[in-house]
Protein backbone atom coordinates (compact mmCIF):
# COMPACT_ATOMS: atom_id res chain seq x y z
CA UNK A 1 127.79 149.51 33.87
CA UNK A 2 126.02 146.50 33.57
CA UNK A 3 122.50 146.10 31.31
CA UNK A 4 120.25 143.03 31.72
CA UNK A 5 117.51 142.66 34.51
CA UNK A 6 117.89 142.90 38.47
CA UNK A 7 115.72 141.77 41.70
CA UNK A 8 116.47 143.93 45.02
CA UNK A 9 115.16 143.25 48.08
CA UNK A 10 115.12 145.91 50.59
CA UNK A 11 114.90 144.50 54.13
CA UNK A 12 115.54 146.52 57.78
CA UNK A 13 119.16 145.93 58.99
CA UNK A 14 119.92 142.68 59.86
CA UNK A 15 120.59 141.20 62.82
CA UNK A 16 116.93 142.74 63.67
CA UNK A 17 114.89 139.85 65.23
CA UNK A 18 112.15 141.87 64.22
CA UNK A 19 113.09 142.78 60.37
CA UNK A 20 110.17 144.65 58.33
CA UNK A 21 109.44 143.98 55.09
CA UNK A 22 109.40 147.41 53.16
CA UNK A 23 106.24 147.89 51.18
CA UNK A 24 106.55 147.70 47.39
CA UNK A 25 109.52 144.90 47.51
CA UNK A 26 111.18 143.05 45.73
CA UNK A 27 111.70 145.64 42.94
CA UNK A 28 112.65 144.85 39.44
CA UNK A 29 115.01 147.32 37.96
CA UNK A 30 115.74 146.74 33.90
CA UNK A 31 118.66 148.83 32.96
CA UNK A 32 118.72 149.30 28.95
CA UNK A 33 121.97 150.24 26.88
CA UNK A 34 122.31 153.55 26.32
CA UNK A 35 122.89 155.63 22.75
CA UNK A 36 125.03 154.30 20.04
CA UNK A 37 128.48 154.91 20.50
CA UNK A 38 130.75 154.09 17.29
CA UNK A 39 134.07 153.62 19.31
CA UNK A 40 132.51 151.26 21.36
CA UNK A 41 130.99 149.59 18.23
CA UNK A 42 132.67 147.29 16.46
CA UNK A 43 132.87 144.75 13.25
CA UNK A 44 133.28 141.34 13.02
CA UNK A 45 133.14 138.72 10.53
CA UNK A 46 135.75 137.00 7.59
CA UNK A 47 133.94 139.70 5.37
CA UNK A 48 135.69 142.25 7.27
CA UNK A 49 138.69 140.89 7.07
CA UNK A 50 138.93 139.11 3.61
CA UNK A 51 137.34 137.81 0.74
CA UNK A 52 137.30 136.71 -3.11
CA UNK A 53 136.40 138.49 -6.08
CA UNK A 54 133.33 137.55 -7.22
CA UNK A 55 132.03 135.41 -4.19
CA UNK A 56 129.47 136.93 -2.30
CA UNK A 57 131.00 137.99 1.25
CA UNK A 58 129.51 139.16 5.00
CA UNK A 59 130.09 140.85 7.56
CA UNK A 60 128.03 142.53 10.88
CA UNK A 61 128.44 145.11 12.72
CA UNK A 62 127.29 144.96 16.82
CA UNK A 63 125.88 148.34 18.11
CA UNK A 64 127.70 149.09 21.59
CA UNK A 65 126.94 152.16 24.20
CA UNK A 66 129.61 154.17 25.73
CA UNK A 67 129.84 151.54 28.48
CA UNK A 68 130.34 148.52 25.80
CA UNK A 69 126.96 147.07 26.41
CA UNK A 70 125.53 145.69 23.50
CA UNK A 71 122.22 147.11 21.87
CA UNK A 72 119.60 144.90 21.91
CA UNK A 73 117.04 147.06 19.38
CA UNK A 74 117.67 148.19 15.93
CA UNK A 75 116.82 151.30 14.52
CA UNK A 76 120.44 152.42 14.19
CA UNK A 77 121.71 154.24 11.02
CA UNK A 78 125.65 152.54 9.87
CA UNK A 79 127.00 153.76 6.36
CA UNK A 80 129.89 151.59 5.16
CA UNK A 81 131.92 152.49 2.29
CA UNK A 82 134.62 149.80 0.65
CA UNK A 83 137.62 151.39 -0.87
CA UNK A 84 140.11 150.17 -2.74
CA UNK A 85 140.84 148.46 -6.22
CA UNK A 86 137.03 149.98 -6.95
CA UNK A 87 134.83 151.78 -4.02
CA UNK A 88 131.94 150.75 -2.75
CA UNK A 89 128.80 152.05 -0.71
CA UNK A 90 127.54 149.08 1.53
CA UNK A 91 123.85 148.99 3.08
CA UNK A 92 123.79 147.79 6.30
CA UNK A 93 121.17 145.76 6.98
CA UNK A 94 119.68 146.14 10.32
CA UNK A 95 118.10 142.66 11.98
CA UNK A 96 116.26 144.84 14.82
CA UNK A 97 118.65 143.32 17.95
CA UNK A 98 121.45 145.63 18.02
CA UNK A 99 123.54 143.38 14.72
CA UNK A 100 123.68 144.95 11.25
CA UNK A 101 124.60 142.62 8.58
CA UNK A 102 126.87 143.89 5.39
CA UNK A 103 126.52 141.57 2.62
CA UNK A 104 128.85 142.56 -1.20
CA UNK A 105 130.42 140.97 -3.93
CA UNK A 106 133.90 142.66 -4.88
CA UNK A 107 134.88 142.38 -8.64
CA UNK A 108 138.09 143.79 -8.48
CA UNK A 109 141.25 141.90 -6.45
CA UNK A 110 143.47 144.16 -3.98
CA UNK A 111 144.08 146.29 -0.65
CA UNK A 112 140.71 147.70 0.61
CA UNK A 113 139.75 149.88 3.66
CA UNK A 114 136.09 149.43 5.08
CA UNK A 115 135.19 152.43 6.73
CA UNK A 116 132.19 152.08 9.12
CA UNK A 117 130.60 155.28 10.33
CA UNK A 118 127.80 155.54 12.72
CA UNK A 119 127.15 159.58 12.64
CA UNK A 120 130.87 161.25 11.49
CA UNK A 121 132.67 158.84 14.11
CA UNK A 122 133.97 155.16 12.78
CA UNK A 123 133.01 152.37 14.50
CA UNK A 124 136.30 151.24 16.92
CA UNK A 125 137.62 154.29 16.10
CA UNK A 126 139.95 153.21 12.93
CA UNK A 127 139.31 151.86 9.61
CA UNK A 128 139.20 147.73 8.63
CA UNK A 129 141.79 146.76 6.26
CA UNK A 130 141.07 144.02 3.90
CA UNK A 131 142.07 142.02 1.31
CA UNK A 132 140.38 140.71 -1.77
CA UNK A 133 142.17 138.10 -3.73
CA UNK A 134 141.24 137.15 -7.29
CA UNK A 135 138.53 134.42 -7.78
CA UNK A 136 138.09 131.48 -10.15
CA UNK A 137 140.61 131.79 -13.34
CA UNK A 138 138.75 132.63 -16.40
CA UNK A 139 141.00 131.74 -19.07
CA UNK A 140 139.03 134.31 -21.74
CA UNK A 141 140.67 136.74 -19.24
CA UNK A 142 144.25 135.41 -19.09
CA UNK A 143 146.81 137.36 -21.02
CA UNK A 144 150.35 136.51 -22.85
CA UNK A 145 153.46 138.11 -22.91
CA UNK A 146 156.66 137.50 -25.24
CA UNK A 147 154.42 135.67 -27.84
CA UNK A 148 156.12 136.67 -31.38
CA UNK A 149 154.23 135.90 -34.44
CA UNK A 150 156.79 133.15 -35.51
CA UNK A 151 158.87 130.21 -33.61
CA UNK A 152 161.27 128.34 -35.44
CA UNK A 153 161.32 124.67 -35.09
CA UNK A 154 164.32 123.64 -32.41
CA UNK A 155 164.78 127.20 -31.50
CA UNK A 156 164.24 127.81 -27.55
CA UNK A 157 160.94 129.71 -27.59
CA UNK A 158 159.54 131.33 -24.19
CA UNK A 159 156.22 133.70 -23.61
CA UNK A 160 154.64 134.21 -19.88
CA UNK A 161 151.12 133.50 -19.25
CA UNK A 162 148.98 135.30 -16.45
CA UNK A 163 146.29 133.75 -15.01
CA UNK A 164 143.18 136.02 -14.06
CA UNK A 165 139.76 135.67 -12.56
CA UNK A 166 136.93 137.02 -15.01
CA UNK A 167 136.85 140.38 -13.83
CA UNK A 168 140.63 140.55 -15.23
CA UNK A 169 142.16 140.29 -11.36
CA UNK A 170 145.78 139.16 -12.16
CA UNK A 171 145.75 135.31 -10.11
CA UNK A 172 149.05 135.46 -8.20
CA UNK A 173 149.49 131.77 -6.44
């Protein structure tokens, strides 16, 4: 099934010397997507895929009929909820064409699943893994380890130091 716009001509058999025009021709079908269907839907983006604590990230979702025709109005209702490290409930933003747009900022580095539901079905059928690395290092955040109160002078003297982003995300590269 194909949506978009269509001219047919319906003309008597040819090879009719005489062919008749039928009355009311050319006729312009416009075949419109049908409902929202969430398996056909799906979610696209480098929001949906990865991002940054503390940097603002996107994603969109495209509304899809049971044929995989795009919608071309809005007026759909998606719920997205981020889980992970911390969980989060996403609005989706609809632009009125058939495209939702998910905007967040994540705090907290790690392994997340996006789930995208469009009624109790998710959207392609499956949830999105992501992952959300640690931002900028804030060195207020950083932490020590094997730091004694005393060194003594020529004495070999080690302590770690970890490196994390100001929401405490450990930096691991």
């Amino acid at each position: 099934v194909v949506t978009g716009a269509c001219d047919l001509t319906i003309l008597a058999p040819d090879p009719c010397p005489e062919a008749i025009k039928i009355a009311g021709t050319p006729i312009i079908s416009i075949a419109n997507p049908n409902r929202v269907d969430a398996l056909a839907s799906q979610a696209f983006g480098t929001g949906i895929t990865a991002a940054t604590s503390g940097v603002a990230a996107t994603f969109y979702i495209r509304a899809r009929d049971l044929y995989s025709n795009s919608r071309s109005v809005g007026g759909d209702s998606f719920r997205v909820l981020l889980a992970g490290t911390q969980t989060m409930k996403l609005p989706a933003v609809d632009l009125s064409s058939g495209l939702y747009v998910v905007s967040y900022t994540p705090e907290y580095a790690g392994k997340y699943e996006a789930f995208i539901r469009f009624g109790d079905a998710l959207v392609h059928g499956k949830a999105y893994t992501l992952n959300i690395t640690a931002g900028e290092i804030d060195g207020a955040q950083c932490t020590a380890s094997g730091v004694g109160s005393e060194a003594t002078a020529g004495v070999l003297f080690s302590f770690g130091v970890q490196a994390r982003d100001q929401y405490g995300s450990a930096r691991i590269s």
